[in-house]
C-alpha atoms as a PDB file:
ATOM      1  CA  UNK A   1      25.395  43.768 -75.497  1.00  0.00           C
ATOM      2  CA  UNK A   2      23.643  40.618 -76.103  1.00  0.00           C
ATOM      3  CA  UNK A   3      26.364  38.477 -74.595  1.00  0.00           C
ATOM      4  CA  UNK A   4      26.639  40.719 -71.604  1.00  0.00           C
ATOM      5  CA  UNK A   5      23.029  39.903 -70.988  1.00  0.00           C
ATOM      6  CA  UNK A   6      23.634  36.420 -70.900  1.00  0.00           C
ATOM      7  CA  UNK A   7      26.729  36.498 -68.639  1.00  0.00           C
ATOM      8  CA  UNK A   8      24.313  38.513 -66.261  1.00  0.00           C
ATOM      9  CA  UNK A   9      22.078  36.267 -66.417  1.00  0.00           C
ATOM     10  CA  UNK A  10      24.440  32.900 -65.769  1.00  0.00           C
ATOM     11  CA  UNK A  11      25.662  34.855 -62.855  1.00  0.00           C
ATOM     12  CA  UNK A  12      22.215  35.270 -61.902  1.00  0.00           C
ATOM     13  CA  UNK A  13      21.460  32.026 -61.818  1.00  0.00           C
ATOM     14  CA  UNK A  14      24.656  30.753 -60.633  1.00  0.00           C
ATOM     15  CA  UNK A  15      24.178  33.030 -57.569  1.00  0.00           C
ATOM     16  CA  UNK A  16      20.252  32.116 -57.085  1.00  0.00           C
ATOM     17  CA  UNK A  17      21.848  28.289 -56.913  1.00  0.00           C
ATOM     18  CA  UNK A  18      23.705  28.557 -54.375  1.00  0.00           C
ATOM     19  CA  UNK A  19      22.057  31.065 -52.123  1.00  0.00           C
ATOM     20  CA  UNK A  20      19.081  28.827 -52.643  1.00  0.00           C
ATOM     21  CA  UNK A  21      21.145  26.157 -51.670  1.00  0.00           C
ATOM     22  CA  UNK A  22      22.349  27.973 -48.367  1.00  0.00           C
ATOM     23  CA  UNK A  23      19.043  29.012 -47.331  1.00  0.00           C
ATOM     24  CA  UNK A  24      17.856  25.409 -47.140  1.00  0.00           C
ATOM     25  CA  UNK A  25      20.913  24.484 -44.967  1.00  0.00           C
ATOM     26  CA  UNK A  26      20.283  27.185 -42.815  1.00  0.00           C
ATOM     27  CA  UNK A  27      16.912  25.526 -41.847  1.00  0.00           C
ATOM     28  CA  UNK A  28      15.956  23.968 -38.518  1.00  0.00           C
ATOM     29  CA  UNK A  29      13.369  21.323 -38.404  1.00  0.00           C
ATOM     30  CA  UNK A  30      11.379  19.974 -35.311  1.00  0.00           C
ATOM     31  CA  UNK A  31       8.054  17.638 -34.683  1.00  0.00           C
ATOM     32  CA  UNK A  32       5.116  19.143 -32.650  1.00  0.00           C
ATOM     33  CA  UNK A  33       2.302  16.501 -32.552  1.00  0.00           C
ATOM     34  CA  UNK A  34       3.502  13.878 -35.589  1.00  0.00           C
ATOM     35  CA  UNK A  35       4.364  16.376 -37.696  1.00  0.00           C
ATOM     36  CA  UNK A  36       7.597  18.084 -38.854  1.00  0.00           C
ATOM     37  CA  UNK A  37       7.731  21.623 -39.193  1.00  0.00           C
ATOM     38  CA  UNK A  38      10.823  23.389 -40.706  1.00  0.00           C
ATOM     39  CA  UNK A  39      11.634  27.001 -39.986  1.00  0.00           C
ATOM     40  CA  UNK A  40      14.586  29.143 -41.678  1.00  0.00           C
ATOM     41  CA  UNK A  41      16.646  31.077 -40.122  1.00  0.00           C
ATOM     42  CA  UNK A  42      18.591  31.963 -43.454  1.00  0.00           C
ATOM     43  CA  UNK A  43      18.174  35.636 -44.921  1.00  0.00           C
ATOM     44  CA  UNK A  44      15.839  35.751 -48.489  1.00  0.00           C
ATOM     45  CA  UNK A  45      17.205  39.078 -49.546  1.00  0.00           C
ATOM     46  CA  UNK A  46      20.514  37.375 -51.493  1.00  0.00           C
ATOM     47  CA  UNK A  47      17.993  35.239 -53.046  1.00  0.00           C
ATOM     48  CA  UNK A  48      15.628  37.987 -54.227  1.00  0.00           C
ATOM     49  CA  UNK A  49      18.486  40.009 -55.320  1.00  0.00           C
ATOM     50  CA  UNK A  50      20.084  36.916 -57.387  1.00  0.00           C
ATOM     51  CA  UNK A  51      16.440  36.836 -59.121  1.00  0.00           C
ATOM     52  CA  UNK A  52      16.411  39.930 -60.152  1.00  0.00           C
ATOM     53  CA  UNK A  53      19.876  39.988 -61.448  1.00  0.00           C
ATOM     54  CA  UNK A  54      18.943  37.164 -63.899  1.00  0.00           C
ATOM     55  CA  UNK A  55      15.916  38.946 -64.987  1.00  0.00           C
ATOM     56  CA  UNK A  56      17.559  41.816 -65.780  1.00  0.00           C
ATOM     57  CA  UNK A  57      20.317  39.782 -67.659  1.00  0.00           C
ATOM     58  CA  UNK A  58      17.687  37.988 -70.043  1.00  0.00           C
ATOM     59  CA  UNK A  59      16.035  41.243 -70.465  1.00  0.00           C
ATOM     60  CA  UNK A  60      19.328  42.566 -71.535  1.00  0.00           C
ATOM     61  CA  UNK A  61      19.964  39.889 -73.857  1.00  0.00           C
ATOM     62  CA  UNK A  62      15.772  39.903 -75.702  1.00  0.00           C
ATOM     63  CA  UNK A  63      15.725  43.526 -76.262  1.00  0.00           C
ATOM     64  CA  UNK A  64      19.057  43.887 -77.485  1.00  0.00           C
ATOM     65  CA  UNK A  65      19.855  43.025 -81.230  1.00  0.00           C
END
């Protein structure tokens, strides 16, 4: 059970990597009066949803002995 937590949890990270990564790409950036202002037009939710899948993976891996 232990090293099913951990897989979890890689995936969970591997996933918050690159949705983290596509979020920024999905960004727009423009100047209004000297200064740059970015705005995203990705979707959070994947991210959130990687972040919880890694929790729960290390929480699967602590509690279990």
């Amino acid at each position: 059970m232990k090293l099913l937590g951990y897989i979890i949890s890689v995936g969970g990270l591997i996933a918050l990597i690159y949705t983290g990564i596509t979020y920024i790409n999905n960004s727009e950036s423009f100047g209004v009066f000297g200064l740059d202002i970015a705005v995203s037009k990705g979707d959070p939710v994947p991210m959130i949803i990687s972040l919880v899948v890694l929790i729960i993976g290390l929480l699967i891996a602590r509690i279990t002995k």
